[in-house]
N, C-alpha and C. Protein backbone atom coordinates (compact mmCIF):
# COMPACT_ATOMS: atom_id res chain seq x y z
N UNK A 1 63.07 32.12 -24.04
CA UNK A 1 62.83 33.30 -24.84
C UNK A 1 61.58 33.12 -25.70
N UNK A 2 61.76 31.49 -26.22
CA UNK A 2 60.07 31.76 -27.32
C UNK A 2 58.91 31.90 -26.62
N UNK A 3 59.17 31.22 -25.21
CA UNK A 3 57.46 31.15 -24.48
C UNK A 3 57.70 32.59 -24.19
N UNK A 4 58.22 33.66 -23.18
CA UNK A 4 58.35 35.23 -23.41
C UNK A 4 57.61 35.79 -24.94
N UNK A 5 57.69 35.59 -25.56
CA UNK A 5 57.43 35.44 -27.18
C UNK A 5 56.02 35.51 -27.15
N UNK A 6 55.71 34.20 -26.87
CA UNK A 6 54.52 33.95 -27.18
C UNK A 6 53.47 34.50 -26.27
N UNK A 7 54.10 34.48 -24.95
CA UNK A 7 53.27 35.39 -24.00
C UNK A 7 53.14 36.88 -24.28
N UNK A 8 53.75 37.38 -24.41
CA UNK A 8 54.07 38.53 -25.39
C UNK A 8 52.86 39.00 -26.67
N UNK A 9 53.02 37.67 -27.48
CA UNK A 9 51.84 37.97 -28.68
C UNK A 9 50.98 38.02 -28.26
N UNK A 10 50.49 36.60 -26.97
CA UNK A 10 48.98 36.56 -26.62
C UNK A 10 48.49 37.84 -25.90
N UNK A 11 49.12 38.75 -24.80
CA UNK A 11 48.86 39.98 -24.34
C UNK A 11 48.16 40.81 -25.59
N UNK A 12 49.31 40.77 -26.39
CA UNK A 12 48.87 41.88 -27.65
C UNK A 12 47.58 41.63 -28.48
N UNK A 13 47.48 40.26 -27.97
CA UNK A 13 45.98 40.05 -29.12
C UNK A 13 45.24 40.27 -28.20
N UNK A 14 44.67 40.25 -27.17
CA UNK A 14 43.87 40.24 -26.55
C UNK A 14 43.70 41.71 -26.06
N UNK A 15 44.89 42.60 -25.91
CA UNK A 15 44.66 44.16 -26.26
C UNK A 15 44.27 44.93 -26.94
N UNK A 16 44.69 44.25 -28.81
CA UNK A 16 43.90 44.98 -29.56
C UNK A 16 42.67 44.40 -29.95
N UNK A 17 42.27 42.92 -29.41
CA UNK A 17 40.89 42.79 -29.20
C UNK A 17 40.10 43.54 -28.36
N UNK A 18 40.36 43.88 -27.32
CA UNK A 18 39.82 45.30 -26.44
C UNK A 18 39.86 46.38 -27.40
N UNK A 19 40.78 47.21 -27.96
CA UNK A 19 40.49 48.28 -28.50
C UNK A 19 39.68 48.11 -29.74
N UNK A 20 39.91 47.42 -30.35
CA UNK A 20 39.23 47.33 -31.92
C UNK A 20 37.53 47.01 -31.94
N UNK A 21 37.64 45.67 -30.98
CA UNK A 21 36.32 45.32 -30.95
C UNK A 21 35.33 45.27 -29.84
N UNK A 22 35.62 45.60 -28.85
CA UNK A 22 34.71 46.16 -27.15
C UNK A 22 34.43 47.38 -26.93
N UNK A 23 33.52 47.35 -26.03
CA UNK A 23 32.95 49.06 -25.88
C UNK A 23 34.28 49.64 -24.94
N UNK A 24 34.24 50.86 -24.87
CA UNK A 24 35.35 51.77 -23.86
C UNK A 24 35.60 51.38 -22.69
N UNK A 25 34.11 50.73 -22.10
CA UNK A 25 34.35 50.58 -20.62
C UNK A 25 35.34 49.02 -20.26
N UNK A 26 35.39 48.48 -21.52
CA UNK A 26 36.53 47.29 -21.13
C UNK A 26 38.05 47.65 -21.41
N UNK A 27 38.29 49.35 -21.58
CA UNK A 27 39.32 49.53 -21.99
C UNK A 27 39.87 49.27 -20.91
N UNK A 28 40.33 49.40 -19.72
CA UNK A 28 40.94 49.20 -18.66
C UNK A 28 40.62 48.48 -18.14
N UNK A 29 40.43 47.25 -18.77
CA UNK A 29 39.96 45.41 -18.09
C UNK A 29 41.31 44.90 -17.82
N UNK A 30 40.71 44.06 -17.14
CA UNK A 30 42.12 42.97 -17.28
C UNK A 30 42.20 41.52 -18.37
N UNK A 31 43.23 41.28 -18.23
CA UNK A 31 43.14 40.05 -19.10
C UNK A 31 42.52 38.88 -18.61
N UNK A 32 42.51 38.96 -17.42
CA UNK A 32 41.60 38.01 -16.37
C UNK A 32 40.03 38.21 -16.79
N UNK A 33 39.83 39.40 -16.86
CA UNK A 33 38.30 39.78 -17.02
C UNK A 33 37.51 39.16 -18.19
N UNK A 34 38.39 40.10 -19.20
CA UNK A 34 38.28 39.92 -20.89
C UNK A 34 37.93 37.78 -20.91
N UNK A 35 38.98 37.21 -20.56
CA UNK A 35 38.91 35.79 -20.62
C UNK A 35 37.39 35.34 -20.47
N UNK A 36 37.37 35.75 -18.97
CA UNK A 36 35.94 35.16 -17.64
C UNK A 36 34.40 35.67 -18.65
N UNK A 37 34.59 36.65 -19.17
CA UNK A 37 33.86 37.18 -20.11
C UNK A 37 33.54 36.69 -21.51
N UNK A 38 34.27 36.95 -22.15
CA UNK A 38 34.06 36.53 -23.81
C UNK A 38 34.55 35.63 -24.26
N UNK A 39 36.01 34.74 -23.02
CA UNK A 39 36.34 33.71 -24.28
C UNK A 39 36.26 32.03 -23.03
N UNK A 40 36.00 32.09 -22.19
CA UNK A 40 35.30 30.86 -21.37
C UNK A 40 33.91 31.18 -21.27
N UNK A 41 32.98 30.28 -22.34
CA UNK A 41 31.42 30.30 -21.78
C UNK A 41 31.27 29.43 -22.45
N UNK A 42 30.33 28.89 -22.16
CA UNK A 42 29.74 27.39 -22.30
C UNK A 42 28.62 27.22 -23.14
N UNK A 43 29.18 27.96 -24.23
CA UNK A 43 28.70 27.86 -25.82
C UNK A 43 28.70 26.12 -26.70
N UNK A 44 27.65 26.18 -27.57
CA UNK A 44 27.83 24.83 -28.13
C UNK A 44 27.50 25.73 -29.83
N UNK A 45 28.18 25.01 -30.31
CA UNK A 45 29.20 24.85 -31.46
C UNK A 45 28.41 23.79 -32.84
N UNK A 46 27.50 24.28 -33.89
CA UNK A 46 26.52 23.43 -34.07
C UNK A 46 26.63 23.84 -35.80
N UNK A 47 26.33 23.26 -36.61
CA UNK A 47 26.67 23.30 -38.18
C UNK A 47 25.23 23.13 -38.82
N UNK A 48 24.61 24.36 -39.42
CA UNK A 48 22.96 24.62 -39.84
C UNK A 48 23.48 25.09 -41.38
N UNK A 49 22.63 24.42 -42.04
CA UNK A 49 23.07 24.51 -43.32
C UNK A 49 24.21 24.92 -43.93
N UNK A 50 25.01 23.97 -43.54
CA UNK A 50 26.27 23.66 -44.43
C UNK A 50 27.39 25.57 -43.54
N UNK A 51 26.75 25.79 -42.15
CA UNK A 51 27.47 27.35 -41.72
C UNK A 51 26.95 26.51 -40.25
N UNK A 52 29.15 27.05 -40.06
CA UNK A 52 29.22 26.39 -38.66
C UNK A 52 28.57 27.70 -37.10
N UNK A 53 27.22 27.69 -35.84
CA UNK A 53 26.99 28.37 -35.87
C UNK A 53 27.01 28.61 -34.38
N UNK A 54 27.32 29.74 -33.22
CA UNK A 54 27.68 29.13 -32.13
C UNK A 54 26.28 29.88 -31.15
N UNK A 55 26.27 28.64 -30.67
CA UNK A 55 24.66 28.94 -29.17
C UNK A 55 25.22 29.14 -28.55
N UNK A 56 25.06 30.65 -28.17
CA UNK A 56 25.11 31.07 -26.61
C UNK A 56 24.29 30.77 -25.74
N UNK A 57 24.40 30.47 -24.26
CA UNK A 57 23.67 30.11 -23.52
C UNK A 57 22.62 31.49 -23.43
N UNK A 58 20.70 30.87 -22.84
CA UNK A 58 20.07 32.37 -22.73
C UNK A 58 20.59 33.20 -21.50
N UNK A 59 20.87 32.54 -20.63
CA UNK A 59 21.23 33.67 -19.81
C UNK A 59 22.52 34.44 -19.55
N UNK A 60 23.49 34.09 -20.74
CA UNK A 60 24.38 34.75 -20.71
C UNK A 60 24.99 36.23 -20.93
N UNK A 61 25.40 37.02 -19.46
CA UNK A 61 25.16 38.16 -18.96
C UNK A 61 25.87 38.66 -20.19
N UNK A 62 26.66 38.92 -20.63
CA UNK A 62 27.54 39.54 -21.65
C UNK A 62 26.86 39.34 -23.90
N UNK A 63 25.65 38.97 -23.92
CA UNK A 63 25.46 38.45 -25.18
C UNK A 63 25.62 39.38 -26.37
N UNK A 64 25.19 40.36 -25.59
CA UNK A 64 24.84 41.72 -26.62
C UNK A 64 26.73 42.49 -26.88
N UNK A 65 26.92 42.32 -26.02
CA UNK A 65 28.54 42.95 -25.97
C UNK A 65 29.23 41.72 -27.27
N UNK A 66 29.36 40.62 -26.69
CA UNK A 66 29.51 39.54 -27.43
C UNK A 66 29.22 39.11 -29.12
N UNK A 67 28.09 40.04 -29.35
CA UNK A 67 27.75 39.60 -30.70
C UNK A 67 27.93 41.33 -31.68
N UNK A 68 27.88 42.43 -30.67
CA UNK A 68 28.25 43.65 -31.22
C UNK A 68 30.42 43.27 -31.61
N UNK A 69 31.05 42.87 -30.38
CA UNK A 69 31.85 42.43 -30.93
C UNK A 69 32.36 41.02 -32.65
N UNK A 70 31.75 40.12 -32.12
CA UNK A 70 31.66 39.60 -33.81
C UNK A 70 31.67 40.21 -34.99
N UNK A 71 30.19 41.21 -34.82
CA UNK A 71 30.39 41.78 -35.98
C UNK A 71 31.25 42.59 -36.45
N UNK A 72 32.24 43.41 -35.28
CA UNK A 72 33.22 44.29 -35.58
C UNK A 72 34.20 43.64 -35.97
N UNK A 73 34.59 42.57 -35.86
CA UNK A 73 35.65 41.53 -35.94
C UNK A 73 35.24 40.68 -37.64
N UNK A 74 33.92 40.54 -37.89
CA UNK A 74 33.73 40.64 -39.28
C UNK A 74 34.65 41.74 -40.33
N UNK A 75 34.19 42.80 -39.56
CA UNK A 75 34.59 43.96 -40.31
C UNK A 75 36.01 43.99 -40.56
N UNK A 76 36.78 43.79 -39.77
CA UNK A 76 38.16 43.69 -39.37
C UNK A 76 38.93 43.37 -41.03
N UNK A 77 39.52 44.77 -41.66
CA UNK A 77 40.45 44.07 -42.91
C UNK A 77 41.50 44.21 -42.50
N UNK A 78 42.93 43.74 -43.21
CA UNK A 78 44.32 44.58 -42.91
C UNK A 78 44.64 45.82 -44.16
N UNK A 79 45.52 47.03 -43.74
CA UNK A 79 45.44 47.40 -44.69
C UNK A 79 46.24 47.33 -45.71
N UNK A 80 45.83 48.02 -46.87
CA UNK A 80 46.67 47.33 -48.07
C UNK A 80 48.03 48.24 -48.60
């Protein structure tokens, strides 16, 4: 029942990561997609004045989608 659970939450985050923070056309992605896309890439992970900061590779097809998302995910409050 907890792994159901947890599979469960992870669907849901990664759904309302589609709606909240991706353009429309990933609304009907898959979770396969979303992954292969934004959260496996072969980023390095590097700490510039005292702010931890992440390199995307240059030719990575998705960058602009990728960093329009961040910032929406900055934005991201709960409400009060």
């Amino acid at each position: 029942m907890a792994f159901f659970q947890m599979l469960l939450f992870a669907y849901n985050l990664v759904h309302w990561f589609k709606r909240l923070c991706l353009p429309r056309e990933y609304f009907q992605t898959t979770v396969e997609t979303i992954r292969n896309d934004f959260l496996v890439l072969p980023g390095k992970l590097t700490c510039r004045a005292g702010h931890n900061v992440l390199l995307l590779p240059r030719d990575y097809h998705h960058r602009k989608t990728f960093l329009e998302a961040a910032q929406k995910i900055q934005k991201l409050r709960l409400p009060v």
